[in-house]
Protein backbone atom coordinates (compact mmCIF):
# COMPACT_ATOMS: atom_id res chain seq x y z
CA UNK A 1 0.00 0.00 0.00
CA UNK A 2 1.39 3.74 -1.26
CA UNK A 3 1.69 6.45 1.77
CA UNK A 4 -1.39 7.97 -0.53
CA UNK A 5 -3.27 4.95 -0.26
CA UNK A 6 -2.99 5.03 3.80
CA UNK A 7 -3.79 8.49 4.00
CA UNK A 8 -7.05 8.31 1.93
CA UNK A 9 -8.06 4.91 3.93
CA UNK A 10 -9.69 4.67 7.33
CA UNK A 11 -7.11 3.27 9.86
CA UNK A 12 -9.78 2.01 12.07
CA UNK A 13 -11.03 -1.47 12.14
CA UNK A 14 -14.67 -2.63 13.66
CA UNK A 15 -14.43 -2.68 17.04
CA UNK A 16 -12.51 1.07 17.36
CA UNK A 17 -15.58 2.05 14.97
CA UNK A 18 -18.41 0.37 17.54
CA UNK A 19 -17.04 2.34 20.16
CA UNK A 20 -16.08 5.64 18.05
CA UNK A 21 -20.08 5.01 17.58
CA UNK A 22 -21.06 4.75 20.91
CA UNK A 23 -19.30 7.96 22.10
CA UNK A 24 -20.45 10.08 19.13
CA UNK A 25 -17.18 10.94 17.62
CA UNK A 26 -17.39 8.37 14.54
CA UNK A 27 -17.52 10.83 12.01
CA UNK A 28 -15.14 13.16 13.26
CA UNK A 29 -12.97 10.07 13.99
CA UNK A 30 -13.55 9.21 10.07
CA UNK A 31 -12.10 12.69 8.64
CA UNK A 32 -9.07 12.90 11.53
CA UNK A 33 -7.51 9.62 11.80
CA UNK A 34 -6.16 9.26 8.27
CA UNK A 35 -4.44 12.43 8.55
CA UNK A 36 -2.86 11.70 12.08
CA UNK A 37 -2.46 7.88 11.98
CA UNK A 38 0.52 7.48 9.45
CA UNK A 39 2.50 4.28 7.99
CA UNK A 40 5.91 5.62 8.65
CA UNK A 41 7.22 7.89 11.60
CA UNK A 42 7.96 11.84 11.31
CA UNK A 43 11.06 12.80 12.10
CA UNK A 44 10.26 14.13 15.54
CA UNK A 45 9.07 10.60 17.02
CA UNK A 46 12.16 9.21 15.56
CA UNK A 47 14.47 11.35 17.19
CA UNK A 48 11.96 10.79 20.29
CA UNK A 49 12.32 7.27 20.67
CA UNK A 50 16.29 7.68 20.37
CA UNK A 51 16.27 9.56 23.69
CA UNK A 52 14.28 6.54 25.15
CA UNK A 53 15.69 4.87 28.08
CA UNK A 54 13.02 2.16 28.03
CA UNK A 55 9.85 0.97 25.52
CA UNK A 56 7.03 -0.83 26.44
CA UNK A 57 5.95 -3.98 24.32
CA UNK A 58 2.45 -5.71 22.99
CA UNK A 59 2.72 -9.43 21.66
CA UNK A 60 0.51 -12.06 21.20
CA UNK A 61 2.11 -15.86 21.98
CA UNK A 62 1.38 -18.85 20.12
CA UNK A 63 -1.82 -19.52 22.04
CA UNK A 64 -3.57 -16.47 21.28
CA UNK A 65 -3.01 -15.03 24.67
CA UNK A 66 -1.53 -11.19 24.64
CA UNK A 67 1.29 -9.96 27.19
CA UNK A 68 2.56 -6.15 28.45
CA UNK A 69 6.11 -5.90 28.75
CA UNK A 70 9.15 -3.46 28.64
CA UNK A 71 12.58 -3.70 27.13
CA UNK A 72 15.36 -1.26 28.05
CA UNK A 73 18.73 -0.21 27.88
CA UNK A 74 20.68 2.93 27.62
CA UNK A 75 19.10 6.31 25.57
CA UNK A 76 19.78 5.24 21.72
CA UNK A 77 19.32 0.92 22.04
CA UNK A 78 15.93 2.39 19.82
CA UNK A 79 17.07 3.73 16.78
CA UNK A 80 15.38 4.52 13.56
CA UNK A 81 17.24 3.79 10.79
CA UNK A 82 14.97 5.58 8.39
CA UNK A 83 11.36 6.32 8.42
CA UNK A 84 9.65 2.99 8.35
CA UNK A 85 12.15 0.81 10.42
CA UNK A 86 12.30 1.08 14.42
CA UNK A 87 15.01 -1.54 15.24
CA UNK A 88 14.99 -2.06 19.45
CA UNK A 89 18.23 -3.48 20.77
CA UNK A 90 17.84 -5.66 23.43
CA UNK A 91 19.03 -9.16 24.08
CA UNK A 92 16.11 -11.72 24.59
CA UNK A 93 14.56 -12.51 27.84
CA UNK A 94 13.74 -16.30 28.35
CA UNK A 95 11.93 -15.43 31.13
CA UNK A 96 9.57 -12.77 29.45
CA UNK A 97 6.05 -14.50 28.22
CA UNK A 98 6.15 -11.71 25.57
CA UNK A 99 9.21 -13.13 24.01
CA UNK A 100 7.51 -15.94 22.44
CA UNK A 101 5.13 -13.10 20.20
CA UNK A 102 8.20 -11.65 19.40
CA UNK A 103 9.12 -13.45 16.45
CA UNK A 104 9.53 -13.12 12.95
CA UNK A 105 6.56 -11.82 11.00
CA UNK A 106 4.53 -11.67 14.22
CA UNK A 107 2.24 -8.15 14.81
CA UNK A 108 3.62 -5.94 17.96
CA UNK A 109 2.48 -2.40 19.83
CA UNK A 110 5.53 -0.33 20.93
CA UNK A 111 4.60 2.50 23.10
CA UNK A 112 7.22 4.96 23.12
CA UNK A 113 6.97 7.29 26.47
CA UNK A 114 8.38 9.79 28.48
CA UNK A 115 7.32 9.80 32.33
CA UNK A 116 9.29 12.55 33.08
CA UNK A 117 8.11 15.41 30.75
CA UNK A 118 4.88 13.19 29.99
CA UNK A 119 5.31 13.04 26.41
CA UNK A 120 4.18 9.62 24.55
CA UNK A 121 4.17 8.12 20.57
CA UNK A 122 2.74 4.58 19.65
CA UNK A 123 3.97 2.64 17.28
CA UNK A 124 2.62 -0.91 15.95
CA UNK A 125 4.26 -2.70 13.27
CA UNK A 126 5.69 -6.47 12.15
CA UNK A 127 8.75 -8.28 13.40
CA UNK A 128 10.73 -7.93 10.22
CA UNK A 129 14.16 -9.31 12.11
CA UNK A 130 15.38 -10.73 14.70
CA UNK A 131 19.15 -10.18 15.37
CA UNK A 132 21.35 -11.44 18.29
CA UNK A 133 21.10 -8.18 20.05
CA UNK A 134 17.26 -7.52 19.13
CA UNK A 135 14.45 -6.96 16.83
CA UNK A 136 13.46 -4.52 13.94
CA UNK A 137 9.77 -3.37 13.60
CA UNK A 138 8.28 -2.31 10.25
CA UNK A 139 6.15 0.25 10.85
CA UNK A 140 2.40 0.06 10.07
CA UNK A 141 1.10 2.97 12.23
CA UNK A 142 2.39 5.95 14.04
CA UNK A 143 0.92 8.37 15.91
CA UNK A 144 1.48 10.60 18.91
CA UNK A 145 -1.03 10.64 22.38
CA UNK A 146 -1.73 13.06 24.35
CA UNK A 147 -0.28 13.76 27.56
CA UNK A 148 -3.11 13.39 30.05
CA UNK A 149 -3.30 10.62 32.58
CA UNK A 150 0.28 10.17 33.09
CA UNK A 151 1.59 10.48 36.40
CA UNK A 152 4.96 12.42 36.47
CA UNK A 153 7.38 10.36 37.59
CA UNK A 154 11.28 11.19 37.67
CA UNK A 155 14.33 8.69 37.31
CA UNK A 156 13.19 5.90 34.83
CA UNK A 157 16.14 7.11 32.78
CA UNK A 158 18.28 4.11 34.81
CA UNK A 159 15.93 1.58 34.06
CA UNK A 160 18.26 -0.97 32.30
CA UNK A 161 17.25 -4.89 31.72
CA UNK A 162 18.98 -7.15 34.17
CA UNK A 163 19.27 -10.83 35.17
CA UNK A 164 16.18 -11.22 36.93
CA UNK A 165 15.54 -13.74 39.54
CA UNK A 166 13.63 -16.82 38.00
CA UNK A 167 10.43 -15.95 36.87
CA UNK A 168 7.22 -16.72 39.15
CA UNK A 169 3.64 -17.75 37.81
CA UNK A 170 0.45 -18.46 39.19
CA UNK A 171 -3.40 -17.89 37.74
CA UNK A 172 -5.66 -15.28 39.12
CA UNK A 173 -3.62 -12.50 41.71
CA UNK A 174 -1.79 -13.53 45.01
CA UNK A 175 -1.55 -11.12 48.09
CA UNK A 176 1.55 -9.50 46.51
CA UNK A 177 -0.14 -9.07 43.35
CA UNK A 178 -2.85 -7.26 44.88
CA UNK A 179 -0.92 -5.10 47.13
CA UNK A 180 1.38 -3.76 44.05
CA UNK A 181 -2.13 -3.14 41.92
CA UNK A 182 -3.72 -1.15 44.84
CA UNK A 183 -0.14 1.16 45.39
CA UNK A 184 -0.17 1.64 41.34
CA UNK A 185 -0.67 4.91 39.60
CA UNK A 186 0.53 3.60 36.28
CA UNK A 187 -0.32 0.55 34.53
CA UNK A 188 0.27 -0.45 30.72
CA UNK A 189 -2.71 -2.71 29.06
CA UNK A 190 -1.61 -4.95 25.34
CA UNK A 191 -4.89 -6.01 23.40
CA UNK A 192 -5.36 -6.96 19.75
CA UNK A 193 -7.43 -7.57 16.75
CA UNK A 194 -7.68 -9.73 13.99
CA UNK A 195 -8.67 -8.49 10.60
CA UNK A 196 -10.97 -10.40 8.30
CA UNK A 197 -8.23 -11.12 5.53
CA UNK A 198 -5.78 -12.52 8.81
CA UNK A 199 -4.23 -9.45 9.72
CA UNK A 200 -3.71 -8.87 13.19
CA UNK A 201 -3.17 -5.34 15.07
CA UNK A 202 -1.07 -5.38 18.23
CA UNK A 203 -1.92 -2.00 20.37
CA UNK A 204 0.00 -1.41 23.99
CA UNK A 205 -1.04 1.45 25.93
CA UNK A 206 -1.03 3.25 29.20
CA UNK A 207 -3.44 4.02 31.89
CA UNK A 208 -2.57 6.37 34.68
CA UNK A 209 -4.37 7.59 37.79
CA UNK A 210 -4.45 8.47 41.24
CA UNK A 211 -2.86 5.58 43.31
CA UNK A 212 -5.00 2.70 43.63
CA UNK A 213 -6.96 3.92 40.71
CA UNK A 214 -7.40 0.95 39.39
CA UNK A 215 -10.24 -1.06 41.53
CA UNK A 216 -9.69 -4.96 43.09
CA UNK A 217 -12.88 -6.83 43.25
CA UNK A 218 -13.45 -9.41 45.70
CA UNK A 219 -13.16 -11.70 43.10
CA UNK A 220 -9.77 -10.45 42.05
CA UNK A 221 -11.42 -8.48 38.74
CA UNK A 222 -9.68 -5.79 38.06
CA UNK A 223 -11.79 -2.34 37.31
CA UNK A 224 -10.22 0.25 35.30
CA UNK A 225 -11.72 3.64 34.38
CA UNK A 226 -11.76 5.05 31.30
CA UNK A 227 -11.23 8.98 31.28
CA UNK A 228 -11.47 11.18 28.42
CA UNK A 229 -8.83 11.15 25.86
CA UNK A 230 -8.08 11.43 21.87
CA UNK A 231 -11.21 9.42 20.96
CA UNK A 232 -9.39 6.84 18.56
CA UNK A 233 -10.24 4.00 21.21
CA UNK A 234 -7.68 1.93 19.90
CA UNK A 235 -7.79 -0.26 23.33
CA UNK A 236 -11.23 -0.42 24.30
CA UNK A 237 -12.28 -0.98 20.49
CA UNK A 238 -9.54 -4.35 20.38
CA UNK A 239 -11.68 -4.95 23.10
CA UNK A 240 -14.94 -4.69 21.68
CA UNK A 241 -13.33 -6.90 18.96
CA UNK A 242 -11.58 -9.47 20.94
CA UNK A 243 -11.72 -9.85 24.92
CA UNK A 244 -7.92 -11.02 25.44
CA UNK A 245 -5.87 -8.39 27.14
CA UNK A 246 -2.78 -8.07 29.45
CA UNK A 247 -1.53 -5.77 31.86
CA UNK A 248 1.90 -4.59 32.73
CA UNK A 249 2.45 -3.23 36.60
CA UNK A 250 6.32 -1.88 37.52
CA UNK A 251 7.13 -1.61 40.94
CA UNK A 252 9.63 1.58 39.69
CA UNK A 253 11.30 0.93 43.41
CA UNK A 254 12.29 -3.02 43.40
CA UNK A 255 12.32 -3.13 38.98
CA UNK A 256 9.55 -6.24 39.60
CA UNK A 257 7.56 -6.56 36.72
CA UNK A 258 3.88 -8.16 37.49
CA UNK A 259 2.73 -9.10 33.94
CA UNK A 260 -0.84 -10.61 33.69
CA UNK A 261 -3.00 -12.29 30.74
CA UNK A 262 -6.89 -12.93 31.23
CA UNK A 263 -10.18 -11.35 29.63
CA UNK A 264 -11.51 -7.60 29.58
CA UNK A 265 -15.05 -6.55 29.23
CA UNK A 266 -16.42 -3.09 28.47
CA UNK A 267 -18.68 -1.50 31.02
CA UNK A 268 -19.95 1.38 28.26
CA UNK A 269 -23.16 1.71 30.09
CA UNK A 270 -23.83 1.66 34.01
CA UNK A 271 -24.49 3.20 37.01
CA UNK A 272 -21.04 2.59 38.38
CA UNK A 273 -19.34 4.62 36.39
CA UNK A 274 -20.40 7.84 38.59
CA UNK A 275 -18.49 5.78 41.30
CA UNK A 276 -15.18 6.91 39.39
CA UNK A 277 -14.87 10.50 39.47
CA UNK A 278 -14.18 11.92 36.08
CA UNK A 279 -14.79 8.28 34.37
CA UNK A 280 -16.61 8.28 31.23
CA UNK A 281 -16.90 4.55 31.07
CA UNK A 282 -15.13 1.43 32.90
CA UNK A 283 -13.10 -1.81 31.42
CA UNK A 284 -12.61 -5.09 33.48
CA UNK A 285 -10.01 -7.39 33.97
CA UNK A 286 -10.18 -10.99 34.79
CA UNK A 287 -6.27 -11.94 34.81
CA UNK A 288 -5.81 -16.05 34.71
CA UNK A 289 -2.22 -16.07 34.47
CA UNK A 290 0.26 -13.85 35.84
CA UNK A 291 4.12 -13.71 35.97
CA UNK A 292 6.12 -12.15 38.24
CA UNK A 293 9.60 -11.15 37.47
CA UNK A 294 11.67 -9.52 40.74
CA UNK A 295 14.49 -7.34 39.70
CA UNK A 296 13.82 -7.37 35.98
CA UNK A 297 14.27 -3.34 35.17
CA UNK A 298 15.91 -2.62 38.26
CA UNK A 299 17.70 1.08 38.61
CA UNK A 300 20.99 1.32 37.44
């Protein structure tokens, strides 16, 4: 497909349009996202993700089921070679349940992002190659998000990948799980959709809040709000098209990683949304499997 082609094609798929419905902004959504959403990445995101100290990954593994995650390394291990390749240097993790979706040919999110001055560009693309000290990505879409939401937060410039104690796992949350959710004010969600001719659209992104923001329910389903934003709905419409999701929580003290895989469902309509100040709808969580990872991103 020509850059021409993109830009005179709608970027969204079914479920982004269902929800684009539901909140009145499908027209609007129809005219402005094939001038923002672009198949190759302006020179200000590229020079944005060079300054990176960290990235945050979407894949999908080879049951179907979709995992968070973050690779890391010092500012310029993601460099961008030219406007439609975003190569990400950083040694495979064994230990990662991404690393299995991160193959060759395979659809992945990349959310680019900036805790510090808040600033934040998504990119999702195809695993074009896998070298010994990484991946490339081929870019399919670009686009910048805004800022709001994200909870300033200083010194995730020394994030670097370590060797992480082995990995734990165990289905639904545990005590620690629980207590790391109900500290969070920043958690990153991976979801995806698959197209009607087979092609598959990886989207990570992240969800900030006041600590404890997002809700535990006795049953250990997760409640997240959903505040008002850019209107493309790229998460909440994967949803609409396919429940799988996963969640990413950093403990930015220890560098534990608590990644989880499970079901979402949309709440669009309900009386408990009022519950959430400043909510405009809710998502839920059921994780079945998480995997805990102590000291994987641990300061320098």
């Amino acid at each position: 497909m020509s850059s021409s082609d993109h830009h005179s094609a709608s970027p969204w798929h079914r479920g982004e349009i269902a929800i684009q419905n539901h909140a009145g902004v499908a027209a609007r959504m129809a005219e402005l996202g094939p001038r923002v959403i672009r198949d190759r990445m302006i020179e200000q995101h590229r020079d944005f993700f060079r300054q990176l100290p960290f990235v945050v990954l979407g894949a999908v593994d080879s049951e179907g089921d979709v995992w968070a995650t973050i690779r890391a390394g010092e500012p310029g291990f993601l460099e961008a070679p030219d406007p439609v390749r975003l190569r990400v240097r950083a040694a495979a993790d064994p230990g990662d349940p991404a690393e299995a979706g991160l193959t060759e040919g395979a659809a992945v999110g990349l959310l680019g992002i900036d805790l510090a001055t808040r600033r934040r560009n998504r990119l999702n693309g195809i695993v074009q190659r896998r070298e010994g000290d990484g991946f490339e990505v081929r870019v399919q879409q670009s686009f910048g998000n805004c800022p709001q939401y994200i909870r300033v937060r200083q010194g995730t410039e020394r994030l670097l990948n370590s060797i992480a104690a082995a990995p734990e796992t165990g289905h639904g949350l545990d005590e620690r799980a629980r207590a790391l959710i109900a500290e969070a004010d920043t958690v990153f969600v991976a979801t995806y959709a698959d197209g009607e001719e087979g092609d598959r659209q990886v989207d990570v992104s992240h969800r900030g809040g006041a600590q404890g923001f997002v809700r535990i329910g006795a049953d250990d389903v997760l409640t997240v709000p959903d505040y008002s934003g850019n209107r493309f709905f790229n998460t909440l419409g994967n949803i609409r098209a396919n429940p799988r999701a996963g969640l990413l929580v950093i403990d930015f003290i220890t560098g534990d990683l608590l990644q989880m895989t499970g079901r979402a469902e949309l709440v669009l309509d309900s009386p408990e949304i009022a519950r959430f100040p400043g909510a405009e709808r809710l998502w839920r969580f059921a994780p079945r499997t998480f995997v805990r990872r102590a000291g994987a991103v641990p300061p320098r």
